[in-house]
Protein backbone atom coordinates (compact mmCIF):
# COMPACT_ATOMS: atom_id res chain seq x y z
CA UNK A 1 -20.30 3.38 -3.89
CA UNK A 2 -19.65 6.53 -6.24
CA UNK A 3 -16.85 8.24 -5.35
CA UNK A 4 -16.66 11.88 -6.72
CA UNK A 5 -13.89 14.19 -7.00
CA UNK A 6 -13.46 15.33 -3.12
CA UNK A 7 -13.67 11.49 -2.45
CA UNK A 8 -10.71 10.41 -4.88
CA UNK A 9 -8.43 13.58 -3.78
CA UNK A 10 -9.60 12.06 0.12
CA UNK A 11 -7.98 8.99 -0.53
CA UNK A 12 -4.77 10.57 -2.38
CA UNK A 13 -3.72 12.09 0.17
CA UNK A 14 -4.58 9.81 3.04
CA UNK A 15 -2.74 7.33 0.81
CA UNK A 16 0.25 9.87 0.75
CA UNK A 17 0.35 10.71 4.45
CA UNK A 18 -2.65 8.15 6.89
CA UNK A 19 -1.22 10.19 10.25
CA UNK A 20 -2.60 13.76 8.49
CA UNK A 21 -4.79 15.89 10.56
CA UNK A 22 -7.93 16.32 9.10
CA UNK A 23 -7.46 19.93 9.58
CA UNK A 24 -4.66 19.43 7.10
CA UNK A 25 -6.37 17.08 4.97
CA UNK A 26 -9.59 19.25 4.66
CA UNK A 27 -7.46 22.75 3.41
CA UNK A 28 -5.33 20.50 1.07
CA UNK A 29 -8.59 19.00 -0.84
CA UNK A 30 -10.52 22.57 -0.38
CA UNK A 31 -13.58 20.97 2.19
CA UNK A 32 -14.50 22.29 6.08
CA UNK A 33 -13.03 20.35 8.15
CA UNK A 34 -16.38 18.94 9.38
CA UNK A 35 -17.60 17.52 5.53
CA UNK A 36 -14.26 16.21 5.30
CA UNK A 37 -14.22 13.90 8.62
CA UNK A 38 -17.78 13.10 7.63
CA UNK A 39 -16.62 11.85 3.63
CA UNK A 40 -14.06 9.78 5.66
CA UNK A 41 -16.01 8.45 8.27
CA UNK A 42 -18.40 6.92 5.32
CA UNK A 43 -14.99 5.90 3.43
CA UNK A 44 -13.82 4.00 6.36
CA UNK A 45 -17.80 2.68 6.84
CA UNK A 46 -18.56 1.46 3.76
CA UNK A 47 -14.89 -0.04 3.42
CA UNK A 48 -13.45 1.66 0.63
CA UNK A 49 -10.76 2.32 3.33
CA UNK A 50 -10.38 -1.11 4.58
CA UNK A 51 -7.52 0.34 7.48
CA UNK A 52 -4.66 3.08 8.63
CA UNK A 53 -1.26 1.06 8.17
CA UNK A 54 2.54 2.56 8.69
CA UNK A 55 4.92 0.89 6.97
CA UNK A 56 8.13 0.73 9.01
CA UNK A 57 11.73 1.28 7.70
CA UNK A 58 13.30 -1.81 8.75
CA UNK A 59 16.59 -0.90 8.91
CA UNK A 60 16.05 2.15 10.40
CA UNK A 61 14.21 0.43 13.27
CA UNK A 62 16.86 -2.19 13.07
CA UNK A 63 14.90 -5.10 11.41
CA UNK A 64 17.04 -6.89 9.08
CA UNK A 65 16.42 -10.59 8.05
CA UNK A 66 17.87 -13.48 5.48
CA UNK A 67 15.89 -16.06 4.86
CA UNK A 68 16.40 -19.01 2.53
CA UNK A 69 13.63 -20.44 0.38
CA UNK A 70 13.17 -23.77 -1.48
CA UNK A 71 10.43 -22.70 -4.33
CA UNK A 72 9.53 -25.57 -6.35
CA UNK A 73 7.69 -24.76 -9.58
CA UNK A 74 5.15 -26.39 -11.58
CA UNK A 75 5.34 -27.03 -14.69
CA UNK A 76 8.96 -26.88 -14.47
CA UNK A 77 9.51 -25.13 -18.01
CA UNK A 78 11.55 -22.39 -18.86
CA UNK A 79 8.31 -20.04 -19.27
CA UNK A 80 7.19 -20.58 -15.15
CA UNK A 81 10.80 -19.85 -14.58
CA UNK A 82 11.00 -16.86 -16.46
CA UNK A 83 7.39 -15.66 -15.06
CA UNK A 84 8.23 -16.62 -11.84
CA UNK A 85 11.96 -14.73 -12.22
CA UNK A 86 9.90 -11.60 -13.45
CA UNK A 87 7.98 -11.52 -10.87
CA UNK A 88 10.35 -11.79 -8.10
CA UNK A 89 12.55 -9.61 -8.95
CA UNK A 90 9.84 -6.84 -8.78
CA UNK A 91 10.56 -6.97 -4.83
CA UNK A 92 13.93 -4.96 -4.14
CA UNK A 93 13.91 -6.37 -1.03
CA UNK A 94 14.47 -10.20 -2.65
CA UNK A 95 17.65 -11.41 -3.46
CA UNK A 96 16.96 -14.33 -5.90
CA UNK A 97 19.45 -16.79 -6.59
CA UNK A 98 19.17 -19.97 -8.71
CA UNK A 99 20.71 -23.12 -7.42
C-alpha cells in the first residue's frame, strides 16, 4: 500500500495520541471527518495499523518489579559483551550489573 501525505500525518498523530477523536484527528490533518474515519478504517484493514495500545505508567499505577537475570552469552568475547552491554543499556528501565 501507498501511503500519501494525509495517510503519513494519519498515523503521526494516532501514534502521538491512539484515544483521539476523529473529530480531532480529522481538523488537525485538514480532512472531513468522514474521509478521515474512512483512510483509517483501510489503515487498520490492510494492517498498516496492526492495533490501538496504551502504554501504562507503572509506577503511577503502582507496578514496580526487580527481577534477576542469568544471561549467558555466546561467543563469550569481549565484542558480544560490549554489543550486548550497548544494547541493554538502551532500556532505562534495566539496571545491568555484571557479576
Amino acid at each position: 500500500m501507498i501511503l500519501d501525505n494525509n495517510d503519513k500525518a494519519i498515523l503521526r498523530e494516532l501514534q502521538e495520541d491512539a484515544s483521539i477523536s476523529n473529530l480531532n484527528l480529522s481538523k488537525k490533518i485538514g480532512l472531513s471527518p468522514s474521509a478521515c474515519l474512512a483512510r483509517t478504517k483501510t489503515l487498520v484493514e490492510t494492517g498498516v495499523i496492526k492495533k490501538f495500545t496504551t502504554i501504562v505508567d507503572e509506577k503511577k499505577h503502582g507496578i514496580e518489579v526487580t527481577a534477576l537475570a542469568l544471561i549467558n552469552l555466546s561467543p563469550l568475547k569481549r565484542e558480544t559483551i560490549h554489543s550486548f552491554l550497548e544494547d541493554i543499556h538502551k532500556y532505562p528501565q534495566v539496571n545491568c550489573r555484571a557479576i
